[in-house]
C-alpha atoms as a PDB file:
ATOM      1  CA  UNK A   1      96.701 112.295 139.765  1.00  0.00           C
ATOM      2  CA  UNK A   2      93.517 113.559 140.906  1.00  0.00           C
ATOM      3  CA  UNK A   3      89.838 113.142 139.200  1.00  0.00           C
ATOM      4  CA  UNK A   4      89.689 116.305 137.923  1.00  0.00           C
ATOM      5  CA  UNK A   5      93.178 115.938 136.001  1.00  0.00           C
ATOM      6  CA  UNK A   6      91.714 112.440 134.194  1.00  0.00           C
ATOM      7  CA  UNK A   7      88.869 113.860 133.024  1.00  0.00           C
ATOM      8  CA  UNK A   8      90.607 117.101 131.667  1.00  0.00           C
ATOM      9  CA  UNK A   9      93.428 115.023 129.592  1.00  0.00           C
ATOM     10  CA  UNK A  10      90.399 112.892 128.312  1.00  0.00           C
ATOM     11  CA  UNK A  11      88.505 116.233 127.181  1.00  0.00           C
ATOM     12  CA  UNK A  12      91.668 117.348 125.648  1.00  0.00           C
ATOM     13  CA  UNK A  13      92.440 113.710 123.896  1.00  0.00           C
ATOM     14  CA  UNK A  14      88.985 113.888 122.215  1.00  0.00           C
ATOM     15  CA  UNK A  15      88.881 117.618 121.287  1.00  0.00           C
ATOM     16  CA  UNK A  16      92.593 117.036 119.555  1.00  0.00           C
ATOM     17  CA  UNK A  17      91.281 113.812 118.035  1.00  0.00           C
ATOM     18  CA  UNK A  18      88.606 115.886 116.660  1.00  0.00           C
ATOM     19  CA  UNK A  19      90.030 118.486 115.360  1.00  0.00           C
ATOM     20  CA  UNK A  20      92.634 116.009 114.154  1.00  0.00           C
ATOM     21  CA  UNK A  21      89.995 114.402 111.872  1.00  0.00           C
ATOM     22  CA  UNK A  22      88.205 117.383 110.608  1.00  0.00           C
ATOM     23  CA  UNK A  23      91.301 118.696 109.800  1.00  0.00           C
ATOM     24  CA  UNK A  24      92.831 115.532 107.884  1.00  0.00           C
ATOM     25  CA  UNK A  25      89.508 115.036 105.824  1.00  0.00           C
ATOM     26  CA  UNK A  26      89.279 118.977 104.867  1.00  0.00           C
ATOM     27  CA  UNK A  27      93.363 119.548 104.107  1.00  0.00           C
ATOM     28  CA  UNK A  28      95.349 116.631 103.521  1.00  0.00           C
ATOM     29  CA  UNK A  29      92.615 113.863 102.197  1.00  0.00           C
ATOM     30  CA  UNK A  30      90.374 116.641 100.065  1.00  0.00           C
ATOM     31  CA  UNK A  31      88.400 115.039  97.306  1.00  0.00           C
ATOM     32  CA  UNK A  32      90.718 116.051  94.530  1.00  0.00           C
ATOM     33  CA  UNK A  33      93.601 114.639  96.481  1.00  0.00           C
ATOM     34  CA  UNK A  34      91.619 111.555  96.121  1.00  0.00           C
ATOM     35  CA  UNK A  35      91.526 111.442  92.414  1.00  0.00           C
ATOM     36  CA  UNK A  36      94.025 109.903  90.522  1.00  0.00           C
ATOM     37  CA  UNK A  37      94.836 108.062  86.855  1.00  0.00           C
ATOM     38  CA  UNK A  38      95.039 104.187  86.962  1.00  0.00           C
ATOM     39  CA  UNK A  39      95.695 102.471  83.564  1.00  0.00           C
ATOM     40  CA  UNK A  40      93.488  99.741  82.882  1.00  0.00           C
ATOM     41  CA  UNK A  41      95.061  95.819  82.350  1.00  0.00           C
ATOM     42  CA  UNK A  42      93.725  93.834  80.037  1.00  0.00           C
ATOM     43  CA  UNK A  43      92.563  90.324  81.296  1.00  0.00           C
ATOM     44  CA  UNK A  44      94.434  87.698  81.410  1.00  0.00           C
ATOM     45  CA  UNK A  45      94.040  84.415  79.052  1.00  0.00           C
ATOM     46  CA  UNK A  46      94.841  80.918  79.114  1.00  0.00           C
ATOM     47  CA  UNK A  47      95.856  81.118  75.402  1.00  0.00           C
ATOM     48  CA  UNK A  48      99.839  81.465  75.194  1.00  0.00           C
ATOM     49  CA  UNK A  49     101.559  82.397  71.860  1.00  0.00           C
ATOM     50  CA  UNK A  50     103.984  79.414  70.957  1.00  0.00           C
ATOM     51  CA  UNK A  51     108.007  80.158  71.958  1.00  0.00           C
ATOM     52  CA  UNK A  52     110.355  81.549  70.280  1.00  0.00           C
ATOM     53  CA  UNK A  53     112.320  78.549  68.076  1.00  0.00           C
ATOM     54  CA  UNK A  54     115.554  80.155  67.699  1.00  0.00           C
ATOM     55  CA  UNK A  55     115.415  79.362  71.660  1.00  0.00           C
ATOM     56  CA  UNK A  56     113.139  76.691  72.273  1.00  0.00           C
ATOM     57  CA  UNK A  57     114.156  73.851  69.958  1.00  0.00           C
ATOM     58  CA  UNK A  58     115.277  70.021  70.403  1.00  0.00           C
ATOM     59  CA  UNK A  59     119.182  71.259  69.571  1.00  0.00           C
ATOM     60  CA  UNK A  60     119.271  73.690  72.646  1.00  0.00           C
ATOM     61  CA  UNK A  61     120.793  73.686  75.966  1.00  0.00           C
ATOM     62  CA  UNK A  62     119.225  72.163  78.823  1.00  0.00           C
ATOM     63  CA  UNK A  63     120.484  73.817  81.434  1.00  0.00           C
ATOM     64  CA  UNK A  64     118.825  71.536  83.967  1.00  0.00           C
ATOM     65  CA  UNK A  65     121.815  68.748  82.482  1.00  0.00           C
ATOM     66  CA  UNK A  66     124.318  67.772  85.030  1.00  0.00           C
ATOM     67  CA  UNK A  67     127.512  69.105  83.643  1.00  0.00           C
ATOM     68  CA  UNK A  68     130.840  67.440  84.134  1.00  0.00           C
ATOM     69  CA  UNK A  69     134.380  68.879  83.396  1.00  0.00           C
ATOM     70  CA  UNK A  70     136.808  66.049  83.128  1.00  0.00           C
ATOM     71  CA  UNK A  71     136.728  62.875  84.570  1.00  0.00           C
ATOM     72  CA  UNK A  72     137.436  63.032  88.095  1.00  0.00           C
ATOM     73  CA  UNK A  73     137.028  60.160  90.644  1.00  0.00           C
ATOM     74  CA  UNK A  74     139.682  61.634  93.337  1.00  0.00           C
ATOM     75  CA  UNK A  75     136.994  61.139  96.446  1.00  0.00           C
ATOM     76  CA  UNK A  76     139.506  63.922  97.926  1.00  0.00           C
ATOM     77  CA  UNK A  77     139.132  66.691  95.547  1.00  0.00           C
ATOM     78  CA  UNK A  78     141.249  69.345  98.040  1.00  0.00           C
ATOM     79  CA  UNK A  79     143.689  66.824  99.930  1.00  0.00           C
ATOM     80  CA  UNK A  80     142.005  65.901 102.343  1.00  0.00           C
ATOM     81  CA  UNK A  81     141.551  69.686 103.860  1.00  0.00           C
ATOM     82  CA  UNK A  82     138.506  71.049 104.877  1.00  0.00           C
END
């Protein structure tokens, strides 16, 4: 490439990258694009309401009980294959 071809890509980069710009902020990113509805969230707190009893109680399940079915000491389970 020759000198003159450098500098007329890098006029045409910056005129497309301004025109680019102009036209993104007066088309696609206009100010009433920019407005929109957000609900507001309450804060949090450090205050929890008490569980539910039907589910947390001394009578239920805990599921993080090892759970056996049968009594099973074969050290082989499957014969041996793997």
């Amino acid at each position: 490439m020759k000198q003159k071809d450098i500098i007329i890509i890098a006029v045409i980069a910056i005129l497309a990258g301004a025109g680019s710009l102009v036209f993104s902020n007066l088309v696609i990113s206009s100010p009433k694009n920019r407005q929109d509805k957000v609900e507001i969230v309450e804060a949090m707190s450090s205050i929890f309401k008490q569980p539910d009893p039907r589910y947390f109680n001394a009578e239920s399940v805990n599921p993080t009980k090892i759970i056996r079915i049968g009594d099973s000491t074969n050290p082989k389970p499957f014969n041996g294959t793997n």
